[in-house]
Protein backbone atom coordinates (compact mmCIF):
# COMPACT_ATOMS: atom_id res chain seq x y z
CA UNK A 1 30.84 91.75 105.72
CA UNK A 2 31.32 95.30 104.57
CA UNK A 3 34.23 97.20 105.57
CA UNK A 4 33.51 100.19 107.27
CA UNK A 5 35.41 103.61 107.03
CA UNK A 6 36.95 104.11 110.20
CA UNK A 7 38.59 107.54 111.15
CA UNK A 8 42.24 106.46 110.65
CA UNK A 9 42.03 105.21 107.41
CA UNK A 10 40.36 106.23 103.70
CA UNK A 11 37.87 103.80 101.67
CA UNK A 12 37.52 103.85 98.08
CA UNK A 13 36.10 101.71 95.65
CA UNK A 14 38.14 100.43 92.73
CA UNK A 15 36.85 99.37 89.65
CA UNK A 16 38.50 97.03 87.34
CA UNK A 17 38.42 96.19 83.69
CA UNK A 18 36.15 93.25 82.91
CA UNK A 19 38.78 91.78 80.68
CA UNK A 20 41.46 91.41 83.91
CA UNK A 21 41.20 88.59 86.65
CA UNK A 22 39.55 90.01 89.62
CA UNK A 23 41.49 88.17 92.04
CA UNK A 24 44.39 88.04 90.79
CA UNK A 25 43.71 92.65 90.89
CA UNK A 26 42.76 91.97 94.64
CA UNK A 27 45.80 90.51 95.22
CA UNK A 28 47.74 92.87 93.60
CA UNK A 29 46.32 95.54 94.88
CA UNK A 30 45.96 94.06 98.50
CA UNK A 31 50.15 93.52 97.85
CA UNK A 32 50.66 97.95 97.76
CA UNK A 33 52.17 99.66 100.91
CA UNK A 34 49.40 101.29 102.54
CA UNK A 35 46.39 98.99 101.33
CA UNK A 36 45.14 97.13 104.74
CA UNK A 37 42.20 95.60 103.39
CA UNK A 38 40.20 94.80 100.27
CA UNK A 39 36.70 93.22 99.19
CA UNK A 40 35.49 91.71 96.13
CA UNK A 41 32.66 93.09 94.12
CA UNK A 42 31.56 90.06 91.45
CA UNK A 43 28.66 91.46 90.49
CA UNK A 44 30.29 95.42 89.82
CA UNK A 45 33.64 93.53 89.17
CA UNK A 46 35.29 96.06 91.48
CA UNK A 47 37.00 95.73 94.92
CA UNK A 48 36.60 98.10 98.05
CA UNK A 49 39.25 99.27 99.77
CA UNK A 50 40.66 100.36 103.14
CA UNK A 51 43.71 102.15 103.13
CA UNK A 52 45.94 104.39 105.47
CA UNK A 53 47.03 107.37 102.85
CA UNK A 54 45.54 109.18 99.74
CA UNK A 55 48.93 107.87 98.10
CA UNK A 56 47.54 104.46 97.57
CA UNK A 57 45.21 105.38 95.29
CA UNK A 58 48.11 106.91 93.06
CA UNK A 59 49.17 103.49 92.96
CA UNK A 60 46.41 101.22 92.19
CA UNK A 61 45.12 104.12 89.44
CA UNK A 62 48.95 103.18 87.87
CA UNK A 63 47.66 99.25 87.54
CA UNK A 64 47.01 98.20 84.18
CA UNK A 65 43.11 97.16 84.27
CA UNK A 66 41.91 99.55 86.33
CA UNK A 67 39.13 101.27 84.65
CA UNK A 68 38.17 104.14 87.71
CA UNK A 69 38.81 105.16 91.51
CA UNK A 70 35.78 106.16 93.45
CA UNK A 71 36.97 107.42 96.99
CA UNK A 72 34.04 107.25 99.47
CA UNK A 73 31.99 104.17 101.05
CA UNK A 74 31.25 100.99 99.40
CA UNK A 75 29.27 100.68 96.31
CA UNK A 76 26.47 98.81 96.17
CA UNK A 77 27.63 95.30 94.41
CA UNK A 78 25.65 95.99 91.18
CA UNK A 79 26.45 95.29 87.13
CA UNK A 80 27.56 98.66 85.69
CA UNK A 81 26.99 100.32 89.02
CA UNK A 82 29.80 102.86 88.34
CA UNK A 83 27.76 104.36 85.43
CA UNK A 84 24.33 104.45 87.08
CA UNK A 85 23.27 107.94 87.54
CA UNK A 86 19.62 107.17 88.47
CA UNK A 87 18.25 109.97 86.14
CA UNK A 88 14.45 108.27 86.07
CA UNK A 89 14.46 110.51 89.63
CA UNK A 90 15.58 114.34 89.23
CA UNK A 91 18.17 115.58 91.00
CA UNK A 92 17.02 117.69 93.94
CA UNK A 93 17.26 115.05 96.78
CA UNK A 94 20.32 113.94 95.49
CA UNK A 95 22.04 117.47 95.97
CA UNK A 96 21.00 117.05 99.23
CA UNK A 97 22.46 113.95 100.12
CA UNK A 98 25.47 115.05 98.69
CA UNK A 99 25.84 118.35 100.92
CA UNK A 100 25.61 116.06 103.76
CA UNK A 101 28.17 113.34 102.32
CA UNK A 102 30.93 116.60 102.13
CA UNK A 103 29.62 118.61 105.04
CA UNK A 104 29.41 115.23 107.44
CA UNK A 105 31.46 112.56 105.78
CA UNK A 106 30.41 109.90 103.04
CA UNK A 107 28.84 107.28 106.10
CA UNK A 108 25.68 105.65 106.45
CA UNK A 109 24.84 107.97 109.39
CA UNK A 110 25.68 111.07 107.75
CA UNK A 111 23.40 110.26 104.85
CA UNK A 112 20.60 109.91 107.02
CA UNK A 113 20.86 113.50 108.85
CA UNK A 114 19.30 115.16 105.87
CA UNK A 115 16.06 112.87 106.12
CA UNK A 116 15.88 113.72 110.09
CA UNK A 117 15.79 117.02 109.86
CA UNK A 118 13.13 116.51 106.60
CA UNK A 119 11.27 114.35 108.97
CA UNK A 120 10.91 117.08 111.86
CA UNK A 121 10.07 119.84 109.65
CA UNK A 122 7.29 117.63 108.07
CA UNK A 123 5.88 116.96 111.42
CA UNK A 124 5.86 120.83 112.20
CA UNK A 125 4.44 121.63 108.87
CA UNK A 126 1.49 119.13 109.26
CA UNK A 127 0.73 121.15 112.28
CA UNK A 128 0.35 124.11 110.69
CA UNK A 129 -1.61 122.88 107.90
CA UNK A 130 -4.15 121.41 110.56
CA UNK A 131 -3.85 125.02 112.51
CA UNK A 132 -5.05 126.72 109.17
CA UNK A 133 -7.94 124.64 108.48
CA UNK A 134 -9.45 124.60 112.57
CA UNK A 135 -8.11 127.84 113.49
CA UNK A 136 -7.27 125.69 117.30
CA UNK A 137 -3.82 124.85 118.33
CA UNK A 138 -5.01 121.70 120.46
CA UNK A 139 -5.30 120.13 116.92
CA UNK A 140 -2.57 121.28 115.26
CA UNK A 141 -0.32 119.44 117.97
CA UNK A 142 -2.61 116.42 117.71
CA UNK A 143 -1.57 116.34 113.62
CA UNK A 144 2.10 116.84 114.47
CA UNK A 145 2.08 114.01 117.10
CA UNK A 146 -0.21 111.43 114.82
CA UNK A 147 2.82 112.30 111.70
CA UNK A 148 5.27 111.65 114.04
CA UNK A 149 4.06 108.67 115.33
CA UNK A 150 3.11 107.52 111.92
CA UNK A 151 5.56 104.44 110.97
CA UNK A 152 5.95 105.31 107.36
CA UNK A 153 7.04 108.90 108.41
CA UNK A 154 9.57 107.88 111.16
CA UNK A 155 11.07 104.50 108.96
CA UNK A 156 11.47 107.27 105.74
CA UNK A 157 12.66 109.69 108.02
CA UNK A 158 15.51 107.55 109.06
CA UNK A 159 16.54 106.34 105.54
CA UNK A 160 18.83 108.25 102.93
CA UNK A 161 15.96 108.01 100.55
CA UNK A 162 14.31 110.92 98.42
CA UNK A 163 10.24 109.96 99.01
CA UNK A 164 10.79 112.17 102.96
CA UNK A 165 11.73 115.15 101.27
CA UNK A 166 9.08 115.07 98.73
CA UNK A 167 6.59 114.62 101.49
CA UNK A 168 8.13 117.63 102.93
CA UNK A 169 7.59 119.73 99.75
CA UNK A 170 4.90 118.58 99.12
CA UNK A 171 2.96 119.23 102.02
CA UNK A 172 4.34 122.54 102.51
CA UNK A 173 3.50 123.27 98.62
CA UNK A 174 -0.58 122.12 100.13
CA UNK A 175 -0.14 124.68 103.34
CA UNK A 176 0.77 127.62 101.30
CA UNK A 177 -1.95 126.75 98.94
CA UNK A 178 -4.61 126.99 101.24
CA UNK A 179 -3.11 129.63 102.91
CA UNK A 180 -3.72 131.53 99.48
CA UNK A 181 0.18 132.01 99.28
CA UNK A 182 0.13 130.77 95.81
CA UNK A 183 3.76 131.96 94.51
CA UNK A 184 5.19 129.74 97.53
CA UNK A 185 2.90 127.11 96.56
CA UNK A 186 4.13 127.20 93.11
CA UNK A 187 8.23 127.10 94.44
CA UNK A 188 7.22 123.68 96.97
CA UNK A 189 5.68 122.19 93.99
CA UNK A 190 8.67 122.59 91.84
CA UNK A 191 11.01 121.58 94.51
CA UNK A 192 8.61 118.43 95.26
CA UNK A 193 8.62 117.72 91.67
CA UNK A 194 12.38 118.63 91.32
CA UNK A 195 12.70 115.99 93.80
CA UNK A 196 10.78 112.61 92.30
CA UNK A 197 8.20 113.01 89.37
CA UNK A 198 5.39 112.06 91.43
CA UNK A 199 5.48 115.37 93.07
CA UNK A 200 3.64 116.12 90.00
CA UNK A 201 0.78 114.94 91.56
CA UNK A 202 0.39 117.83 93.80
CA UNK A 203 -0.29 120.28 90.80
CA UNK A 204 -3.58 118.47 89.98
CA UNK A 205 -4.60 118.91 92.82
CA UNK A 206 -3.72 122.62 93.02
CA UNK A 207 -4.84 123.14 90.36
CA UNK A 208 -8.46 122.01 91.03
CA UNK A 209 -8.24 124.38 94.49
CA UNK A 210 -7.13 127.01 92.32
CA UNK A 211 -10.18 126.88 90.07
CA UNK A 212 -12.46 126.69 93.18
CA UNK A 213 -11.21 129.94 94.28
CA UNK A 214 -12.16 133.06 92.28
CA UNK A 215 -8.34 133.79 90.92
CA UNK A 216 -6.72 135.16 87.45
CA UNK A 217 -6.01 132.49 84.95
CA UNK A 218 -2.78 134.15 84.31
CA UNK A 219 -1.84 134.08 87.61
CA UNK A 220 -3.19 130.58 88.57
CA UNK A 221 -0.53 129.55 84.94
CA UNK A 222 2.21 131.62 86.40
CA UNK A 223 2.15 130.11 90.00
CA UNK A 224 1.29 126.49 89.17
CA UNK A 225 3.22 126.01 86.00
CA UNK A 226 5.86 128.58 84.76
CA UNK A 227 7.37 129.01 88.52
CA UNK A 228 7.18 125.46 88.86
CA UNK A 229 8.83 124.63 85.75
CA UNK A 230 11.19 127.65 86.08
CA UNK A 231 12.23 126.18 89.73
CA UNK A 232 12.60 122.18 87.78
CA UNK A 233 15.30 123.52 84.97
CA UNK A 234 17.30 125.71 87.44
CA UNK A 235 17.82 122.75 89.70
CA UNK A 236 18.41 120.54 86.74
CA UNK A 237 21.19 123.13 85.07
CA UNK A 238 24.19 121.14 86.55
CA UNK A 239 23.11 117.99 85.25
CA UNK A 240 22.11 119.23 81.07
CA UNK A 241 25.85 121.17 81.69
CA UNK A 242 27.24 117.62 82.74
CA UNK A 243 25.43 115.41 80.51
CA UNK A 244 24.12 117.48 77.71
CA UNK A 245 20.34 118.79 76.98
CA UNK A 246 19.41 115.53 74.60
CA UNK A 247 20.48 113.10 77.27
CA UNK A 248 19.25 115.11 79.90
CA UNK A 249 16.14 115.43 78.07
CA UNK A 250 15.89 111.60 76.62
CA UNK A 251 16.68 110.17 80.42
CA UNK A 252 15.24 112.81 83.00
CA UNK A 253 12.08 113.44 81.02
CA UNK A 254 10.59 111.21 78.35
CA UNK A 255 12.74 108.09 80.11
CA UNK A 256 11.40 109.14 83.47
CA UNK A 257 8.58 109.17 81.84
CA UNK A 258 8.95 105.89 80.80
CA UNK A 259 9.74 104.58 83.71
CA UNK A 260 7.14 105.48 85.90
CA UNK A 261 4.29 104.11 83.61
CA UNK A 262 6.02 100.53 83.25
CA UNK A 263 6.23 97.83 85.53
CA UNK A 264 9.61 97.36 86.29
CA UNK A 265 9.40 93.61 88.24
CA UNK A 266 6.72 91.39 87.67
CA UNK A 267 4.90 90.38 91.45
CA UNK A 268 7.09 87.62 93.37
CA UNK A 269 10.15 88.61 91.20
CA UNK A 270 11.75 91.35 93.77
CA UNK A 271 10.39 93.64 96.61
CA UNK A 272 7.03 93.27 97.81
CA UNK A 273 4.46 95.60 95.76
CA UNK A 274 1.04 96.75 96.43
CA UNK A 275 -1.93 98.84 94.57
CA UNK A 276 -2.07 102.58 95.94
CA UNK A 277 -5.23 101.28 97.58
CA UNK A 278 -3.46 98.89 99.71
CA UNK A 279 -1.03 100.98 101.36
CA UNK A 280 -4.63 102.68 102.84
CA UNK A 281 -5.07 99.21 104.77
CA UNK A 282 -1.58 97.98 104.88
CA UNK A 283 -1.98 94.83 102.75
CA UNK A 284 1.45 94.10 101.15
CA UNK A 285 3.72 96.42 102.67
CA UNK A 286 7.01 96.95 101.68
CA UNK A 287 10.31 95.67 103.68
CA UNK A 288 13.57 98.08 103.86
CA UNK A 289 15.17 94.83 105.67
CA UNK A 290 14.48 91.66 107.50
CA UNK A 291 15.67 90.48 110.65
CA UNK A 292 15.21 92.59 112.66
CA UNK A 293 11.96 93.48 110.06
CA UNK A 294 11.49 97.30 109.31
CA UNK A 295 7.85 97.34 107.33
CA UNK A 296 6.81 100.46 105.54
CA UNK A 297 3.16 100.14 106.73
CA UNK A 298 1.53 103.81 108.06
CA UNK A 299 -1.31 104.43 110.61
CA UNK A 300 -3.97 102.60 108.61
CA UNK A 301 -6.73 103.90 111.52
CA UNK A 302 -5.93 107.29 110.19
CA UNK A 303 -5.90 106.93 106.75
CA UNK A 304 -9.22 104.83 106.72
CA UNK A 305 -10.50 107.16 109.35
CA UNK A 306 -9.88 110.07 106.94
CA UNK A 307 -12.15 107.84 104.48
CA UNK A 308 -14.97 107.20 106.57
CA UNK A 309 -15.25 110.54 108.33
CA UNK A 310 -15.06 112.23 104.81
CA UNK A 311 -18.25 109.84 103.69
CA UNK A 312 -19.77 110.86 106.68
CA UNK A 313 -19.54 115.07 107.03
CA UNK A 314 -19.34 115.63 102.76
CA UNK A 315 -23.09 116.91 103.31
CA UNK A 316 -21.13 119.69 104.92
CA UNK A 317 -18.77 120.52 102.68
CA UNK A 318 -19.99 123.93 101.42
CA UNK A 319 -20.06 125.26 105.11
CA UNK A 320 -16.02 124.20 105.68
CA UNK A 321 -14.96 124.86 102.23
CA UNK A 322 -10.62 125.02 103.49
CA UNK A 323 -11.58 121.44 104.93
CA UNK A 324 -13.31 120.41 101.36
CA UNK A 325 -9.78 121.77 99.71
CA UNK A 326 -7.73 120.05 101.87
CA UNK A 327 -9.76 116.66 101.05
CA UNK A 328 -9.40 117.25 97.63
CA UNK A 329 -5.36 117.77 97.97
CA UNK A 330 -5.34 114.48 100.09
CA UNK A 331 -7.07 112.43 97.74
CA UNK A 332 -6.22 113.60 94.61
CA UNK A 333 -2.43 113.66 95.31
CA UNK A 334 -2.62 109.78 96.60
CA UNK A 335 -5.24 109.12 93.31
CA UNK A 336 -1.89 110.35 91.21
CA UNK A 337 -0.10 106.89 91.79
CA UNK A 338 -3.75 104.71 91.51
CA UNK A 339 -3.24 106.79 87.83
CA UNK A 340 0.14 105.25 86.73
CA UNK A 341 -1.20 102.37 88.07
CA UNK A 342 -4.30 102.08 85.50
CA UNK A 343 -1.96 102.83 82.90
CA UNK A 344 0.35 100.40 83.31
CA UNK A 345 3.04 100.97 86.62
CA UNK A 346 2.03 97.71 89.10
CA UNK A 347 5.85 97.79 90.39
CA UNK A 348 4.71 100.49 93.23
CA UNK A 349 5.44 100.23 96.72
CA UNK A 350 3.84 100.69 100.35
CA UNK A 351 6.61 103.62 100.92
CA UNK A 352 5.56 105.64 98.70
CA UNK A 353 2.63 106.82 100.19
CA UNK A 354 4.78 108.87 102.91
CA UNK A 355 4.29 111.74 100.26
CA UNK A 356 0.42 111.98 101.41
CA UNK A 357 0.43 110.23 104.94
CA UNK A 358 0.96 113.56 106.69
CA UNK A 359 -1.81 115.48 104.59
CA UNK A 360 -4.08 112.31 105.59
CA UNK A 361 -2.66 112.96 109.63
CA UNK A 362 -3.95 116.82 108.93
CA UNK A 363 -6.94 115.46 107.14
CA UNK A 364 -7.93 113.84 110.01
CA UNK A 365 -7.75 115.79 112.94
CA UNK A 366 -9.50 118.72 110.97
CA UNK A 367 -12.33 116.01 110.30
CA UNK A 368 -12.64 115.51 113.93
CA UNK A 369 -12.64 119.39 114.82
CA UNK A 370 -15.59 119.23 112.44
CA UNK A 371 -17.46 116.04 114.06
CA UNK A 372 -16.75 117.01 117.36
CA UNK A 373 -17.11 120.86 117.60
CA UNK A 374 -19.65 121.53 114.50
CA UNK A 375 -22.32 118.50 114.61
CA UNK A 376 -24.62 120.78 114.72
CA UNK A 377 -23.71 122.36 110.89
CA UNK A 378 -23.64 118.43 110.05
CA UNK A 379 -27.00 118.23 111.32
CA UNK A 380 -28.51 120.80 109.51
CA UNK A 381 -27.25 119.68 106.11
CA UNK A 382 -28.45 116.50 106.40
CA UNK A 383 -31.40 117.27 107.49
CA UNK A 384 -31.32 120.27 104.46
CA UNK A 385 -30.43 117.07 102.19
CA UNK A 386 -33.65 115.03 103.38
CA UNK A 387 -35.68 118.07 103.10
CA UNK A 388 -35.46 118.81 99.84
CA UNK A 389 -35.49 114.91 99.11
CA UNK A 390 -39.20 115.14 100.48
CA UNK A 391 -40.00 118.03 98.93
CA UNK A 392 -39.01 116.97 95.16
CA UNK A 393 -40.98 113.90 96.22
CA UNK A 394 -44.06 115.77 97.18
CA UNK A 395 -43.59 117.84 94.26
CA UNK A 396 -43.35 114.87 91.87
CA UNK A 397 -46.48 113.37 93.24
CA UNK A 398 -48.75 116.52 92.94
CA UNK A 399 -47.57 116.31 89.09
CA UNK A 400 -48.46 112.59 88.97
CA UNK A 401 -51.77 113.00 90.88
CA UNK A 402 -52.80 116.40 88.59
CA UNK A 403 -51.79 114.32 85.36
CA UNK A 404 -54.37 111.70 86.71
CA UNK A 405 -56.93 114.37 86.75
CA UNK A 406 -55.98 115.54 83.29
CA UNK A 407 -56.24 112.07 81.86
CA UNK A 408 -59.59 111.65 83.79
């Protein structure tokens, strides 16, 4: 069992050279005034400590075969943990997690405060991307109660992971866009992608809206790439001063790279993974822990909803052209990870598709403000479509029956 910080006393962990014993360390360092408890870490080769002053860790940093002193809570038991600076994911959420650890304390709890309040604004945002595209408040609070009540949304929102506040960013980077506030759009979308790479997915779909909308080229490359970009090295600047441009550049870029187009466990070797496609109808899901079970599976009624009500009103898409662009966000964002999967990246998981579940939640409800209050413009297409269907076949048989005649 872990050993939890408790107010009247300081954790840290302590890692040891791999040349010394490790228990014979624990025992030595269990044997200093001060230390009341330690744990073993076999697999990190470190021990975790509770202790009762700062002055203990004077001590044990004056052992012979102790390599470094991490104050804080306990390190996951992991080879080379200590040196893992998970720099396949940029930095943004991190910073974030970190705030809280000093502003809060360095507890499980306090890490999660950060994805809370990312969870509530996301529900708030969805709202107001639904308000935009029906202009009705009635289903902008529908969209904020389906994204809260969404599983995915509330299990991420309760985790100290990054994938809630890229959903954040990324959805608000979607609501500015179709709000026409591209310059905002263009600061979400670096955040988002300042945040995890797949944030990245957003610009091609923003940059499809974009071209649907009569704008400048120049400004379309200044708000979707250069601010972006600008917004991605600013946020990085702490780590290239830390590590250096060419590592910062061989590990955060091309090795992100990297590492998002390669499987990274083969199927049955670690944590359940699923095709993009199967987090739409929850097959596979993903487990953040068993007993009691906590499955990443979202509102699959939505989501395949969102599919069948967009088969069934795309007739009408030139009549509710904000609804077409929000489609295209949806969809195209989510088609971003079937992408990496084609090329090569089959270690995804059902979590990952918090990023889109609350466009999909705003997707839906302005789908039904379409069904329910414009049938009649859904009508009139079709029957448009079916129209000129028998008209092109009318036409085509006059041509057959006066080539007949030629012939003749």
């Amino acid at each position: 069992m872990g050993l939890a910080p408790k107010t009247q006393t300081i954790s840290a962990t302590v890692f040891i050279d791999r040349a010394s014993d490790l228990n014979e360390m624990s025992s030595r360092i269990l044997s200093i005034g001060g230390v009341i408890s330690v744990k073993k870490l076999e697999k990190a080769w470190a021990v975790y400590i509770a202790a009762s002053n700062s002055d203990v860790f004077r001590k044990i940093s004056e052992l012979q075969g102790v390599i470094e002193i991490k104050p804080g809570y306990e390190y996951g038991d992991a080879e080379n943990i200590n040196n893992y600076y998970n720099m396949e994911h940029p930095p943004l959420g991190k910073y974030i997690l970190i705030l809280s650890m000093l502003a809060i304390g360095d507890y499980p709890d306090g890490w999660r405060i950060p994805s809370m309040v990312s969870g509530a604004l996301l529900v708030i945002v969805t709202g107001l991307i639904a308000r935009e595209t029906t202009k009705r408040n009635i289903y902008a609070i529908l969209a904020s109660i389906l994204t809260a009540s969404d599983p995915i949304v509330r299990i991420m929102a309760g985790v100290a992971m990054l994938d809630i506040f890229l959903a954040l960013f990324t959805a608000l980077s979607i609501y500015f866009a179709i709000r026409g506030s591209w310059t905002l759009s263009g600061i979400f979308l670096g955040l988002a992608i300042s945040t995890k790479m797949s944030g990245g997915f957003a610009l091609i779909a923003l940059l499809i809206l974009a071209a649907l909308r009569p704008r400048d080229v120049m400004r379309t490359y200044r708000d979707l790439i250069l601010i972006p970009a600008a917004v991605f090295i600013v946020i990085n600047i702490p780590i290239i001063i830390v590590f250096g441009i060419q590592t910062w550049y061989d590990q955060s870029i091309v090795g992100a790279i990297s590492w998002h187009l390669r499987t990274k466990t083969q199927p049955g070797e670690g944590p359940p993974v699923s095709a993009p496609w199967m987090w739409l109808y929850g097959e596979n899901p993903f487990y953040l822990t068993v007993s009691p079970d906590t499955i990443a599976r979202g509102n699959l009624y939505v989501y395949m909803g969102s599919i069948a009500m967009a088969l069934i009103i795309i007739a009408a898409a030139r009549s509710f052209p904000i609804i077409a662009e929000l489609t295209i966000a949806t969809f195209v964002t989510w088609l971003g990870y079937v992408l990496i999967w084609l090329l090569g990246n089959h270690s995804q998981y059902s979590f990952y598709m918090v990023q889109v579940a609350p466009l999909f939640s705003a997707l839906f409800v302005s789908q039904l403000w379409v069904l329910f209050e414009n049938t009649g413009a859904i009508i009139s297409a079709y029957r448009s479509i079916f129209s000129r269907i028998r008209r092109d076949r009318g036409s085509h048989e006059t041509q057959d029956s006066s080539a007949e005649d030629l012939n003749y």
